[in-house]
C-alpha atoms as a PDB file:
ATOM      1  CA  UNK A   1      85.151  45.439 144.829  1.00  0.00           C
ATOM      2  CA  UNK A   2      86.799  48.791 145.919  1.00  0.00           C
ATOM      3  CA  UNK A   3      85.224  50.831 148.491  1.00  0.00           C
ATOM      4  CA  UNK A   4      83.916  53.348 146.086  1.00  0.00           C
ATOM      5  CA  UNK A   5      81.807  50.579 143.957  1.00  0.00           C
ATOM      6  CA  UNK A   6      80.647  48.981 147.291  1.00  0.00           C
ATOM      7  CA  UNK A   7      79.587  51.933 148.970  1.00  0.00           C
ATOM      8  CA  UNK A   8      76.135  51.900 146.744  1.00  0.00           C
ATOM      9  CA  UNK A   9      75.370  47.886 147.277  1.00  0.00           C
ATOM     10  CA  UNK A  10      75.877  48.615 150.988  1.00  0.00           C
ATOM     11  CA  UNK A  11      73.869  51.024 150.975  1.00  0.00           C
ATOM     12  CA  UNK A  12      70.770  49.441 148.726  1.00  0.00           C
ATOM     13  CA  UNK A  13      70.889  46.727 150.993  1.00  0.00           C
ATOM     14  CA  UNK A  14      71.719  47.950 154.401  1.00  0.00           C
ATOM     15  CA  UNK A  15      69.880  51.218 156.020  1.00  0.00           C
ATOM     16  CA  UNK A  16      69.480  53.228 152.685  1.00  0.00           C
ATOM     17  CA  UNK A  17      66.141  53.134 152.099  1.00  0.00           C
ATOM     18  CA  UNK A  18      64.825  54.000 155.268  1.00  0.00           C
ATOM     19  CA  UNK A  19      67.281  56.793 155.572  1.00  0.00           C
ATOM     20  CA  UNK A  20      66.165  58.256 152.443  1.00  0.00           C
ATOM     21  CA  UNK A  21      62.500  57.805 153.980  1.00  0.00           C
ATOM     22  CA  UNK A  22      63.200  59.730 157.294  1.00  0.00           C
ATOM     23  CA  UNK A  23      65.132  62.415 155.258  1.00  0.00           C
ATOM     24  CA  UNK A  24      61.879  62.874 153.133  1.00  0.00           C
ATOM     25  CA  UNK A  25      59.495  63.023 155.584  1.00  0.00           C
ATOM     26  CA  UNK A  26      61.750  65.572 157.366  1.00  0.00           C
ATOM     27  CA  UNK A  27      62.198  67.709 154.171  1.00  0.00           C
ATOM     28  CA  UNK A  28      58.334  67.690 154.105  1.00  0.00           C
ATOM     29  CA  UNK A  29      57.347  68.621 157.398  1.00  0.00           C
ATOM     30  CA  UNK A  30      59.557  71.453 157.204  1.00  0.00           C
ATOM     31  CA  UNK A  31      58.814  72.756 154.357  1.00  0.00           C
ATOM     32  CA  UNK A  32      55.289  72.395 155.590  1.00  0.00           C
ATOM     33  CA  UNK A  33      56.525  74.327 158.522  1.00  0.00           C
ATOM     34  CA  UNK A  34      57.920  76.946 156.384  1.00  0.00           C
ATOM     35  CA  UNK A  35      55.016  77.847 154.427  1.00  0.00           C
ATOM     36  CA  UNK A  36      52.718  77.862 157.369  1.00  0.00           C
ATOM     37  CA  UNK A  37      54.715  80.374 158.742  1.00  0.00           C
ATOM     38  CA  UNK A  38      55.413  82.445 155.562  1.00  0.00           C
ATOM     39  CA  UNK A  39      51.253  82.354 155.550  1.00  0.00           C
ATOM     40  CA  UNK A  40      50.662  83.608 158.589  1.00  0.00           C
ATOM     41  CA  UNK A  41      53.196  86.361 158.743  1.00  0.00           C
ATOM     42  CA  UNK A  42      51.021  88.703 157.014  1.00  0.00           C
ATOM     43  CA  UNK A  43      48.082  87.835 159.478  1.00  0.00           C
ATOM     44  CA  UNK A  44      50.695  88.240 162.886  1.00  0.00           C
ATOM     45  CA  UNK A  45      51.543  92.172 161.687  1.00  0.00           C
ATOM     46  CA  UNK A  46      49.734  94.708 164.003  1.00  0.00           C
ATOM     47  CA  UNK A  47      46.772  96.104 162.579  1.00  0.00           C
ATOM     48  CA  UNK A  48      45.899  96.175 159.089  1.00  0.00           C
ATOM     49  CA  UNK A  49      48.493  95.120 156.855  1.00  0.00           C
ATOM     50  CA  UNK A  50      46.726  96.298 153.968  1.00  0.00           C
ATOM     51  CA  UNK A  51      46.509  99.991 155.829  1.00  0.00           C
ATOM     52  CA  UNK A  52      50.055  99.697 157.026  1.00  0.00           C
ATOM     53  CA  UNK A  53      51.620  98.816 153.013  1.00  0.00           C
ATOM     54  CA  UNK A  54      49.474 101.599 151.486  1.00  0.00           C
ATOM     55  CA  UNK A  55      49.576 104.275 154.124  1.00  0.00           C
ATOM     56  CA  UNK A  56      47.393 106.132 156.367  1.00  0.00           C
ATOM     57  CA  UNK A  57      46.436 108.835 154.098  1.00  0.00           C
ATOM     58  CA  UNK A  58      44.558 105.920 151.494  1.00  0.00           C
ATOM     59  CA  UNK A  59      41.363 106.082 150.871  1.00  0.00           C
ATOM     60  CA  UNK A  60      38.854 103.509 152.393  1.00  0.00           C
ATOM     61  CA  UNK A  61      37.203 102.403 149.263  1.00  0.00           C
ATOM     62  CA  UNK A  62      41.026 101.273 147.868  1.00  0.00           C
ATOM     63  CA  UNK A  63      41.815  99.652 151.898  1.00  0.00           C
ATOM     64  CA  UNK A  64      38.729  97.533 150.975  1.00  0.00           C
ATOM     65  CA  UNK A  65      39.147  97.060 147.105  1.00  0.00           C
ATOM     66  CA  UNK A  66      43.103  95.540 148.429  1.00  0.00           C
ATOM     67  CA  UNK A  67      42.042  93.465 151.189  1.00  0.00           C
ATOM     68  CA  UNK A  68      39.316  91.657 148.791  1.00  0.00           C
ATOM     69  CA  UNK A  69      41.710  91.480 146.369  1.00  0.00           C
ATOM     70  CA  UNK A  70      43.853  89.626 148.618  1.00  0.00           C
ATOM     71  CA  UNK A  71      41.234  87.376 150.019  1.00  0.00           C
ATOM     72  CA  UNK A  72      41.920  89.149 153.576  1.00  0.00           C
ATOM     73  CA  UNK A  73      38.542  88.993 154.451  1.00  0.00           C
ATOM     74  CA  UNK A  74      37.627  85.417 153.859  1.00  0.00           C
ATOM     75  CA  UNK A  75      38.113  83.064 157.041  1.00  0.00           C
ATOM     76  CA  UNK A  76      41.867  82.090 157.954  1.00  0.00           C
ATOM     77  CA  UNK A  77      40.979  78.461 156.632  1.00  0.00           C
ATOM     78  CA  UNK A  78      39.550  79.699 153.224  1.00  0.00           C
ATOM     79  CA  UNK A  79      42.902  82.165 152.919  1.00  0.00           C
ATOM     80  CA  UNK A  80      45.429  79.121 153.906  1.00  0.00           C
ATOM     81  CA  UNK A  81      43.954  76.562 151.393  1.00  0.00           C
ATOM     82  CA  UNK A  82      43.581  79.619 148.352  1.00  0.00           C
ATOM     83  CA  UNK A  83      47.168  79.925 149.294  1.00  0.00           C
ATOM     84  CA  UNK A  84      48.732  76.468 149.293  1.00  0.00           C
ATOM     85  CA  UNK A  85      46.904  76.664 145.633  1.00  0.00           C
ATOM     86  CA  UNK A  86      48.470  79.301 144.766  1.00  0.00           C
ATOM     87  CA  UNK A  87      51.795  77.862 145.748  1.00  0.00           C
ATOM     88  CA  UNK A  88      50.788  74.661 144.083  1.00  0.00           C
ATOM     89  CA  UNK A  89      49.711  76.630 140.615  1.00  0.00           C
ATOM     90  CA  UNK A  90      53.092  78.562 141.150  1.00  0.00           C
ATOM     91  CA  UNK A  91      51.039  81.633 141.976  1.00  0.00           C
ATOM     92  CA  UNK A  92      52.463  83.787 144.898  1.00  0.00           C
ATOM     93  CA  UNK A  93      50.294  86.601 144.600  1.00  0.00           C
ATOM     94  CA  UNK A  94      50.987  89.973 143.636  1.00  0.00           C
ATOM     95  CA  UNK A  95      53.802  92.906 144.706  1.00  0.00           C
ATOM     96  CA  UNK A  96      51.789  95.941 146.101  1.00  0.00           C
ATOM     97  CA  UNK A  97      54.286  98.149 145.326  1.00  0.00           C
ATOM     98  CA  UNK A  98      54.476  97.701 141.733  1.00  0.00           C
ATOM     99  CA  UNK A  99      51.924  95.665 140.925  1.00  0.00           C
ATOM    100  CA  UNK A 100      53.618  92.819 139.281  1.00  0.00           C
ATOM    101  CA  UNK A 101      53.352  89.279 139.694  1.00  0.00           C
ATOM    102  CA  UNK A 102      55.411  88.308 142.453  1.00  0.00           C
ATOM    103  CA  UNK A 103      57.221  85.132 140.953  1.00  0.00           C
ATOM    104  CA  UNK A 104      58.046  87.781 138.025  1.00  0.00           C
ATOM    105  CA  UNK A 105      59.750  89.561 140.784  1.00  0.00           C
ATOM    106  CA  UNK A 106      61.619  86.636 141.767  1.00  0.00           C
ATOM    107  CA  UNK A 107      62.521  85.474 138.438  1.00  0.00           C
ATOM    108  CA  UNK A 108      63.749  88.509 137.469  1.00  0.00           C
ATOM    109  CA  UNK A 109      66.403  89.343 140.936  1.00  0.00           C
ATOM    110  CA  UNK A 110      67.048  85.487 141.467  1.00  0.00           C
ATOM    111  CA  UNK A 111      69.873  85.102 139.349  1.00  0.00           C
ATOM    112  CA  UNK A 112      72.016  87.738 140.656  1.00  0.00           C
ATOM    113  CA  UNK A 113      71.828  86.486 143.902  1.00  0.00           C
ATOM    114  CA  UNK A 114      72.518  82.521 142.711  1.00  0.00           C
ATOM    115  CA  UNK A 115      75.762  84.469 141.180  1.00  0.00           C
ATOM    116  CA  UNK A 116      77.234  85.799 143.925  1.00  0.00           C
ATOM    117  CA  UNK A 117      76.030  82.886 146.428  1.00  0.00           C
ATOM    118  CA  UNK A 118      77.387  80.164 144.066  1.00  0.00           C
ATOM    119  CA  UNK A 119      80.845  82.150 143.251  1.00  0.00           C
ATOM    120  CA  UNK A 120      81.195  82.775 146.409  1.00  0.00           C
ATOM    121  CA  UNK A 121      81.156  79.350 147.749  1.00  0.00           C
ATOM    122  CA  UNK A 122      83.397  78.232 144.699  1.00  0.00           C
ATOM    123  CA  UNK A 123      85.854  80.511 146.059  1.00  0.00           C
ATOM    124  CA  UNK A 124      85.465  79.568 149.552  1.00  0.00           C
ATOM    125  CA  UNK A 125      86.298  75.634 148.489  1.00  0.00           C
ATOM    126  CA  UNK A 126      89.165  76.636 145.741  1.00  0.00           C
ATOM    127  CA  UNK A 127      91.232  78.618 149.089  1.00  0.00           C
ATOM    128  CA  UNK A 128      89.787  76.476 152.073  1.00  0.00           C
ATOM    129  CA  UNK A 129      90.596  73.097 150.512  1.00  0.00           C
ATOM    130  CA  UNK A 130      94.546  73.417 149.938  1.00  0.00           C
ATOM    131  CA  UNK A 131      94.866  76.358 152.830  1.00  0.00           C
ATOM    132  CA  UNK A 132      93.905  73.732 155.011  1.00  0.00           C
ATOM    133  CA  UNK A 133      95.781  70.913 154.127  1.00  0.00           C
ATOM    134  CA  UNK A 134      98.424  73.250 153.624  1.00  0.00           C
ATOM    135  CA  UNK A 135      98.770  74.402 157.320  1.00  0.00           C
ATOM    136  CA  UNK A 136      97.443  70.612 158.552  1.00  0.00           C
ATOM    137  CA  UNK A 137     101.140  68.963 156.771  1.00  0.00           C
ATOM    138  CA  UNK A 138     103.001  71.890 157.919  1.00  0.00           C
ATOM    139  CA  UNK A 139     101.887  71.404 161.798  1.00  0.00           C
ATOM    140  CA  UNK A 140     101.513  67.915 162.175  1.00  0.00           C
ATOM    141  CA  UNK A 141     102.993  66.665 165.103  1.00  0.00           C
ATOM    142  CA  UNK A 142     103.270  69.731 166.645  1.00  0.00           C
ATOM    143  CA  UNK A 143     105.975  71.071 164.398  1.00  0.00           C
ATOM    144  CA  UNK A 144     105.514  75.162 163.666  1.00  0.00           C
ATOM    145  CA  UNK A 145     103.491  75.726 166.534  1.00  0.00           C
ATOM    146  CA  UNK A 146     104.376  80.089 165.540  1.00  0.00           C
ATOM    147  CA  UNK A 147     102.504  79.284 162.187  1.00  0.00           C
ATOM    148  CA  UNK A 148      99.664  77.292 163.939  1.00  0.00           C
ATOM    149  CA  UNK A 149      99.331  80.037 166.399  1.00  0.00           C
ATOM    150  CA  UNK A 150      98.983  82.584 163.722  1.00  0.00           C
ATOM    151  CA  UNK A 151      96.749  80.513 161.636  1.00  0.00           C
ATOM    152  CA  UNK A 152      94.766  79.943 164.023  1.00  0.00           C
ATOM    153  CA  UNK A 153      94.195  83.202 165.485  1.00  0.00           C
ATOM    154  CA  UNK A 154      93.614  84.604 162.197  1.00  0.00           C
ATOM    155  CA  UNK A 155      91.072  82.130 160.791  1.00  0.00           C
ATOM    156  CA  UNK A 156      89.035  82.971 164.324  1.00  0.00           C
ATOM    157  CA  UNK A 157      89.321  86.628 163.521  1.00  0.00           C
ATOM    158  CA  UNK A 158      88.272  86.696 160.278  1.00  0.00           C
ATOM    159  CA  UNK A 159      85.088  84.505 161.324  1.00  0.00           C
ATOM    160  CA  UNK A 160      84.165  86.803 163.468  1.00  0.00           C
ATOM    161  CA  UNK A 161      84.048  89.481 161.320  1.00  0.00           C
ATOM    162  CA  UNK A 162      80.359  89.871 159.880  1.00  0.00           C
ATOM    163  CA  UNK A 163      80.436  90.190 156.383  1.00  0.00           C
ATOM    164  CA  UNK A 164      78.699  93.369 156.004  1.00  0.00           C
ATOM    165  CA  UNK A 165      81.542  94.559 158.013  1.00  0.00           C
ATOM    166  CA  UNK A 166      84.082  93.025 155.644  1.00  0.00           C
ATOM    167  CA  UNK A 167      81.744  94.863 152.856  1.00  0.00           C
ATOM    168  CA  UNK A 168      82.273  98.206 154.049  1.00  0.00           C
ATOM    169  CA  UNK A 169      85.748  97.607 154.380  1.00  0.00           C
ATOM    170  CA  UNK A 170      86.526  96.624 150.814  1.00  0.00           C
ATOM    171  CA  UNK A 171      84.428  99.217 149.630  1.00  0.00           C
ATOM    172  CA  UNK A 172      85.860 101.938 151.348  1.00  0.00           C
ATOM    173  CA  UNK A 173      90.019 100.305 150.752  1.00  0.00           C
ATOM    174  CA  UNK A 174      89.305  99.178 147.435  1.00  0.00           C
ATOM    175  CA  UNK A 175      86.940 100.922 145.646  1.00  0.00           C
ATOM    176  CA  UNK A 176      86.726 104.405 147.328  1.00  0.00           C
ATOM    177  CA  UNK A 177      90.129 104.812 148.648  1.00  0.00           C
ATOM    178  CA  UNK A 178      92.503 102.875 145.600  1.00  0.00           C
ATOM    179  CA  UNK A 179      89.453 102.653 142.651  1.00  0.00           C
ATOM    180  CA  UNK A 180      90.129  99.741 141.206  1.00  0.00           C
ATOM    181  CA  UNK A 181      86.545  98.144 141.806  1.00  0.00           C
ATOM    182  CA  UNK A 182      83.586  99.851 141.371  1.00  0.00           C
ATOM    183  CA  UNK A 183      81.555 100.840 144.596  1.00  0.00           C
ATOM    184  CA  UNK A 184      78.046  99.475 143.350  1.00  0.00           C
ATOM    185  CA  UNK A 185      75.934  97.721 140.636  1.00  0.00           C
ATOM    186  CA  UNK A 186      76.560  94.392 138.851  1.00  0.00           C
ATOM    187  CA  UNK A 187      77.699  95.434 135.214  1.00  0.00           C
ATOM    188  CA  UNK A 188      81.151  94.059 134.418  1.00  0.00           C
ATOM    189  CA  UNK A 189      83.176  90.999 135.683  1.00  0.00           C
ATOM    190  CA  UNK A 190      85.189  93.461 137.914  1.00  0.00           C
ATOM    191  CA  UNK A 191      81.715  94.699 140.197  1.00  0.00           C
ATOM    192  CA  UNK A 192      81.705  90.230 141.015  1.00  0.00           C
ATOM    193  CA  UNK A 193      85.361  90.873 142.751  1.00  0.00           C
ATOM    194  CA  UNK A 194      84.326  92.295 145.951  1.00  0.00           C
ATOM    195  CA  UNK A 195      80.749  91.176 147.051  1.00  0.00           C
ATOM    196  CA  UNK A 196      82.118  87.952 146.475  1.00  0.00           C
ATOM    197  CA  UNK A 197      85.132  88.615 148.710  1.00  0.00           C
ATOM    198  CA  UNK A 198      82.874  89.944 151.186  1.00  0.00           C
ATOM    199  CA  UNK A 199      80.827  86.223 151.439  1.00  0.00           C
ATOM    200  CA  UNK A 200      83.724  84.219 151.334  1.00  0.00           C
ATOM    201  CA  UNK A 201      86.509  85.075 153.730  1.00  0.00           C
ATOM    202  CA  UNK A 202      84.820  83.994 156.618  1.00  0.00           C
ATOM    203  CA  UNK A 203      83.698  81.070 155.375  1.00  0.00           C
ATOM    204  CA  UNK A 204      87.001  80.288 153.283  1.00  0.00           C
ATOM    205  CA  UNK A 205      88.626  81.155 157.229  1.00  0.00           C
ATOM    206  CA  UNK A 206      85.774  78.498 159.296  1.00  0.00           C
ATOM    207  CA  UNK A 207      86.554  75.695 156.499  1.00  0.00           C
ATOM    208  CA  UNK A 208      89.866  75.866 156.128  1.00  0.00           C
ATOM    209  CA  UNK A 209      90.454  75.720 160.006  1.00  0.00           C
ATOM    210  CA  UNK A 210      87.825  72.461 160.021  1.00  0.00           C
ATOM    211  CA  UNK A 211      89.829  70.778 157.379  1.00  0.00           C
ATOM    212  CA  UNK A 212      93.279  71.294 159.091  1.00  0.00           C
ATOM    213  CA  UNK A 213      91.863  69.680 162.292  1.00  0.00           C
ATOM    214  CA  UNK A 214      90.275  66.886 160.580  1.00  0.00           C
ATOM    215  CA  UNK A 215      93.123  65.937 158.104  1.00  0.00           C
ATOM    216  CA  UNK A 216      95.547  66.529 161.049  1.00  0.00           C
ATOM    217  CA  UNK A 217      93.157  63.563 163.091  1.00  0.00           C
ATOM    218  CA  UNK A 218      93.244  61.481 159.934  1.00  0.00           C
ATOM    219  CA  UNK A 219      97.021  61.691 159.335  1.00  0.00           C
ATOM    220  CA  UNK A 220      97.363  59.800 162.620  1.00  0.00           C
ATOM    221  CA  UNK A 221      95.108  57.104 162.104  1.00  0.00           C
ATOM    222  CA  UNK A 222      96.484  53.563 161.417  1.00  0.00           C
ATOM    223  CA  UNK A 223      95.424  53.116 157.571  1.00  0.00           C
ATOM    224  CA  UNK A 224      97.800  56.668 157.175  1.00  0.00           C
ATOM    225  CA  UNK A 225     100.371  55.075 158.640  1.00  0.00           C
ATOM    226  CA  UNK A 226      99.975  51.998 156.808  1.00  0.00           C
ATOM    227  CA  UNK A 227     100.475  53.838 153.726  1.00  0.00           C
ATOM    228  CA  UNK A 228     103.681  55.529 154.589  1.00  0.00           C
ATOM    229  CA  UNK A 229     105.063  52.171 155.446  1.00  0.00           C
ATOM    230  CA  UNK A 230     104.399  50.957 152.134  1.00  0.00           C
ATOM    231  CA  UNK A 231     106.713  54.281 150.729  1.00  0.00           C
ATOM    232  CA  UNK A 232     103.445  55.725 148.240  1.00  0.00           C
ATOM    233  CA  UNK A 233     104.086  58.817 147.573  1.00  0.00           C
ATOM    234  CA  UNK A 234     103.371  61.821 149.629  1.00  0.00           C
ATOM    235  CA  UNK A 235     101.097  63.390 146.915  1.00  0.00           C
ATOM    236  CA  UNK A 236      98.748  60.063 147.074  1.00  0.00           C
ATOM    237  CA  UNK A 237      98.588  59.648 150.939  1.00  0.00           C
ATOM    238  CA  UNK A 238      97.739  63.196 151.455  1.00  0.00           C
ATOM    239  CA  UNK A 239      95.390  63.389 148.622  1.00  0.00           C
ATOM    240  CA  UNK A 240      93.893  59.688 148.018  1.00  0.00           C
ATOM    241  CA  UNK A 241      94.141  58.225 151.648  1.00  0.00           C
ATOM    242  CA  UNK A 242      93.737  61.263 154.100  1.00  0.00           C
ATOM    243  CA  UNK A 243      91.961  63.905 152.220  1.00  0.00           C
ATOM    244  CA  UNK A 244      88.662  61.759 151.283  1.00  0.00           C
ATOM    245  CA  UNK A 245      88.445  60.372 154.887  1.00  0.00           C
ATOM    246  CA  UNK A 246      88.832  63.841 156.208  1.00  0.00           C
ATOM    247  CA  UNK A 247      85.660  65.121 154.151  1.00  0.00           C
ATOM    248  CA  UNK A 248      82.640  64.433 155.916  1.00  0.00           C
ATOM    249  CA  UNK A 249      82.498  66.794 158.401  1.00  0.00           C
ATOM    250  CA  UNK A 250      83.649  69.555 156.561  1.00  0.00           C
ATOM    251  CA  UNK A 251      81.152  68.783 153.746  1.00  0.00           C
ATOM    252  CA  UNK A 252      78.339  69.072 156.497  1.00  0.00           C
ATOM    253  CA  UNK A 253      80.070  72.510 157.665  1.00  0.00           C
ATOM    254  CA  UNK A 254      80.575  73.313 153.273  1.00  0.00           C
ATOM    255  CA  UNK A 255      76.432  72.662 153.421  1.00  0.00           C
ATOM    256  CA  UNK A 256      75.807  74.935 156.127  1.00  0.00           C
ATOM    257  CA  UNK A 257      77.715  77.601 155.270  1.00  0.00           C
ATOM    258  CA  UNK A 258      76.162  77.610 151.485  1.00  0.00           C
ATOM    259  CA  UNK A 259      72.897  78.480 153.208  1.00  0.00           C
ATOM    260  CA  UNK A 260      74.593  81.004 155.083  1.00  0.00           C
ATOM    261  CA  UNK A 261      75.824  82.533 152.173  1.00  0.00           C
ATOM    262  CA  UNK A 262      72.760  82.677 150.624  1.00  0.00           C
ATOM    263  CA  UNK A 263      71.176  84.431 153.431  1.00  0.00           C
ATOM    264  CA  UNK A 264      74.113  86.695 153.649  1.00  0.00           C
ATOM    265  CA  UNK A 265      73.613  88.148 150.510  1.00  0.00           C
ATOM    266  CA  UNK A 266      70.855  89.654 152.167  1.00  0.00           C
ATOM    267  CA  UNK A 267      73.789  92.366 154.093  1.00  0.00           C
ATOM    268  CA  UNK A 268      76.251  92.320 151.112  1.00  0.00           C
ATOM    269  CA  UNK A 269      73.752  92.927 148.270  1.00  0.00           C
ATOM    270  CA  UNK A 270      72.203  96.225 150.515  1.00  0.00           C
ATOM    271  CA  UNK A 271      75.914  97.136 150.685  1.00  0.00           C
ATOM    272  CA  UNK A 272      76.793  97.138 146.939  1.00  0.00           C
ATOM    273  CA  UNK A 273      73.267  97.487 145.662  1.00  0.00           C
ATOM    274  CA  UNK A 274      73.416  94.384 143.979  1.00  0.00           C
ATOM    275  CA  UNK A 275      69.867  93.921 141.763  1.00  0.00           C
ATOM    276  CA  UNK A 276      68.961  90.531 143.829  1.00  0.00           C
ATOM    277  CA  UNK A 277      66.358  89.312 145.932  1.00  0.00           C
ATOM    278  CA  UNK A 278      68.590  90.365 149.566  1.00  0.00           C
ATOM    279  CA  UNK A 279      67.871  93.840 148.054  1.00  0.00           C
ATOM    280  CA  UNK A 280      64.933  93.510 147.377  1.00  0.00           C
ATOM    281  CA  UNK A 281      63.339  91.756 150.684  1.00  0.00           C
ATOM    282  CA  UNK A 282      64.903  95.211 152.443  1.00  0.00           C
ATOM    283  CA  UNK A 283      62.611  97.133 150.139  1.00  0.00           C
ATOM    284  CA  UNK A 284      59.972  94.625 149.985  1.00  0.00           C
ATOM    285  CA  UNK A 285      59.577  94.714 154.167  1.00  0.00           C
ATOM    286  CA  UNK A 286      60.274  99.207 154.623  1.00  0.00           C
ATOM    287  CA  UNK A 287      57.680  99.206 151.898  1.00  0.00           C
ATOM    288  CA  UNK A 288      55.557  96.686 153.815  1.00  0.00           C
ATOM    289  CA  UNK A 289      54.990  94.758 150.395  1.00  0.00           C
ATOM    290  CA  UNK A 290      53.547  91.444 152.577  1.00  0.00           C
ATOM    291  CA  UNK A 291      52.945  89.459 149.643  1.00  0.00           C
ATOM    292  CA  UNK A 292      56.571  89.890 147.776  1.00  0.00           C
ATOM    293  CA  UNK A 293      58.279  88.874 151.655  1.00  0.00           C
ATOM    294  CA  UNK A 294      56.263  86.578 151.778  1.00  0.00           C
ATOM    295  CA  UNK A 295      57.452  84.816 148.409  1.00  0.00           C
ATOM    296  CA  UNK A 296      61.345  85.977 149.210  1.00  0.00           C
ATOM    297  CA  UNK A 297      61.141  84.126 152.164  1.00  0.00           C
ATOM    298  CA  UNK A 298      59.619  80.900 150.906  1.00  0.00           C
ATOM    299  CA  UNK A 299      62.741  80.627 147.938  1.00  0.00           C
ATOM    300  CA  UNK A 300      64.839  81.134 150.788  1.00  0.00           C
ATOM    301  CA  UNK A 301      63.578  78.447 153.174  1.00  0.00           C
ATOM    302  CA  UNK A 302      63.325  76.178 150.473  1.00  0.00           C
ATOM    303  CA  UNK A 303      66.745  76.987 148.945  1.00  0.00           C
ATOM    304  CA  UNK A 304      68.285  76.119 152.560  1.00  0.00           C
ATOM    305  CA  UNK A 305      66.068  73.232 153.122  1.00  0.00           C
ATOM    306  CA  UNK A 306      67.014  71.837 149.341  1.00  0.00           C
ATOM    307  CA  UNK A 307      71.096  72.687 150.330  1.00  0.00           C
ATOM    308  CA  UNK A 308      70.177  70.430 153.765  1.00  0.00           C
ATOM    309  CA  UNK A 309      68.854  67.320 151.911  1.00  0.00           C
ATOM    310  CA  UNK A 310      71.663  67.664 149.200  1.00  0.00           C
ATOM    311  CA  UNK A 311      74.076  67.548 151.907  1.00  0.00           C
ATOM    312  CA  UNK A 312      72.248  64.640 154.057  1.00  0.00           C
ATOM    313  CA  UNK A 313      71.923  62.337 150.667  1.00  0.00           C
ATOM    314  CA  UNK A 314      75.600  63.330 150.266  1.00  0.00           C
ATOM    315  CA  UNK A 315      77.078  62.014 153.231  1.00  0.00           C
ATOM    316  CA  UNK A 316      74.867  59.216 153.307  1.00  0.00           C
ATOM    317  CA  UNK A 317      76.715  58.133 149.740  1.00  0.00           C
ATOM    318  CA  UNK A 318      80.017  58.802 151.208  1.00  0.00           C
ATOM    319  CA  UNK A 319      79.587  57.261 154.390  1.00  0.00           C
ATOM    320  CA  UNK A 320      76.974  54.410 154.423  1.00  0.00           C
ATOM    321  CA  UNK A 321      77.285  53.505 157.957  1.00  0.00           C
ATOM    322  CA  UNK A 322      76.152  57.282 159.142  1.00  0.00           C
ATOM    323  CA  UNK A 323      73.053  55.952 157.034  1.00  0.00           C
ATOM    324  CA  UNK A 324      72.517  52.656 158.369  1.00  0.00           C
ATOM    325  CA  UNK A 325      72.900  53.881 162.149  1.00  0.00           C
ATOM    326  CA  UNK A 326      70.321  56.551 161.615  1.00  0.00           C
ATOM    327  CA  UNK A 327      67.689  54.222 160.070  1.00  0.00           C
END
């Protein structure tokens, strides 16, 4: 049985199960977590939040007609459990600013931000994955230690760089100053080019310099050298015997930093006034529209929570001890 095919019996009977459980029960109690806090956020705000969205100048008899409306007046128990129904029911309330449902909100500016946070991490893989075990071959052993150097240092500069930071600087080289992309919207293949650069060369710069250490720790381990005894091919060691071995932690790092991407639409979106929901939470919170942050928030927590337990499940597949340790 090859190592592939065994990796599921191992798993079914070794630790699986109860690795699966604890991963569960942690999904739930943070998601618990998360919408406990997403609940009380509109009660923590100083003063009246229903005052503070509509303005100082409203009228009492609308301050009262809105805080019924939203149930602000009922006990804190009585609000919590009409809103875990609502969640439940798939009812998040309604925007205050414009009146409309808030998951129609959602629904509506979700896509464009799955766009750019999915394309970008497809682009951070497709230049990480051989720019890492590019420069990993090249310096093993110590050999090019001027290309290490520079490899390094720039893969730490660039993931330094914030990427709104990177934003304004393709924006101002590449659309303002040379005009070859435009400066804002989302019409057209060509308005993808840049937000996505913007989200992925930091990340492309972190994973690529995880790989190259990783393969480069790999390529000196004893089942490496066992297969350049046996003369395979350089092609198949590097790609079938080091690369899959060299995976694990930079697939944890790859599930981290899809999160991060998602949340750093948030900058980039603001920058090119992308139509998604990092946009819209800016307006949502300087238009104190409580109920629409609130819902922003929650598909954000859950969308990094969901990434986590992808990521967990997926290691656990790949590695079936990691599972049968933790359990």
């Amino acid at each position: 049985m090859t190592t592939a095919a065994a990796a599921p019996a191992r798993l079914h009977g070794g630790g699986w199960p109860a690795f699966a459980a604890r991963r569960l029960a942690r999904f739930a109690v943070s998601l618990w977590a998360l919408v406990t806090a997403a609940f009380l956020m509109i009660h923590l705000v100083p003063g009246d939040p229903v005052r503070a969205a509509l303005g100082m100048t409203a009228p009492a008899d609308l301050v009262r007609a809105k805080r019924l409306q939203l149930g602000l007046d009922d006990p804190l128990w009585v609000q919590y459990g009409h809103y875990l129904r609502g969640l439940v029911t798939g009812d998040f309330g309604t925007s205050m600013a414009s009146g409309q449902p808030v998951t129609q909100v959602i629904g509506d500016r979700l896509p464009a931000t799955l766009q750019l946070a999915v394309l970008a991490f497809a682009v951070v893989v497709a230049v990480a994955v051989p720019v890492g075990v590019l420069f990993a071959v090249l310096t093993r052993g110590g050999r090019r230690r001027g290309g290490e150097l520079a490899f390094t240092s720039v893969s730490v500069f660039l993931a330094a760089v914030p990427e709104f930071l990177v934003a304004v600087a393709l924006v101002a080289l590449f659309a303002v100053g040379l005009g070859w992309f435009p400066v804002a919207g989302g019409d057209g293949a060509s308005a993808y080019v840049l937000p996505v650069a913007a989200l992925a060369v930091g990340p492309a710069a972190v994973l690529a310099r995880m790989l190259r250490i990783e393969l480069l720790a790999v390529l000196g381990a004893d089942f490496v050298r066992t297969a350049r005894a046996k003369r395979l091919p350089a092609r198949l060691v590097y790609v079938r015997h080091a690369l899959p071995n060299a995976l694990t932690a930079t697939l944890t790092l790859g599930g981290l930093m899809l999160t991060g991407l998602v949340a750093g639409t948030v900058l980039v979106e603001n920058v090119f006034a992308w139509p998604g929901l990092g946009s819209t939470i800016v307006q949502s919170i300087l238009q104190k529209d409580y109920p629409l942050v609130q819902g922003i928030v929650l598909v954000y927590g859950v969308g990094v929570l969901l990434v986590n337990l992808l990521v967990d499940v997926v290691l656990g597949l790949l590695d079936p001890r990691s599972a049968i340790r933790e359990a």
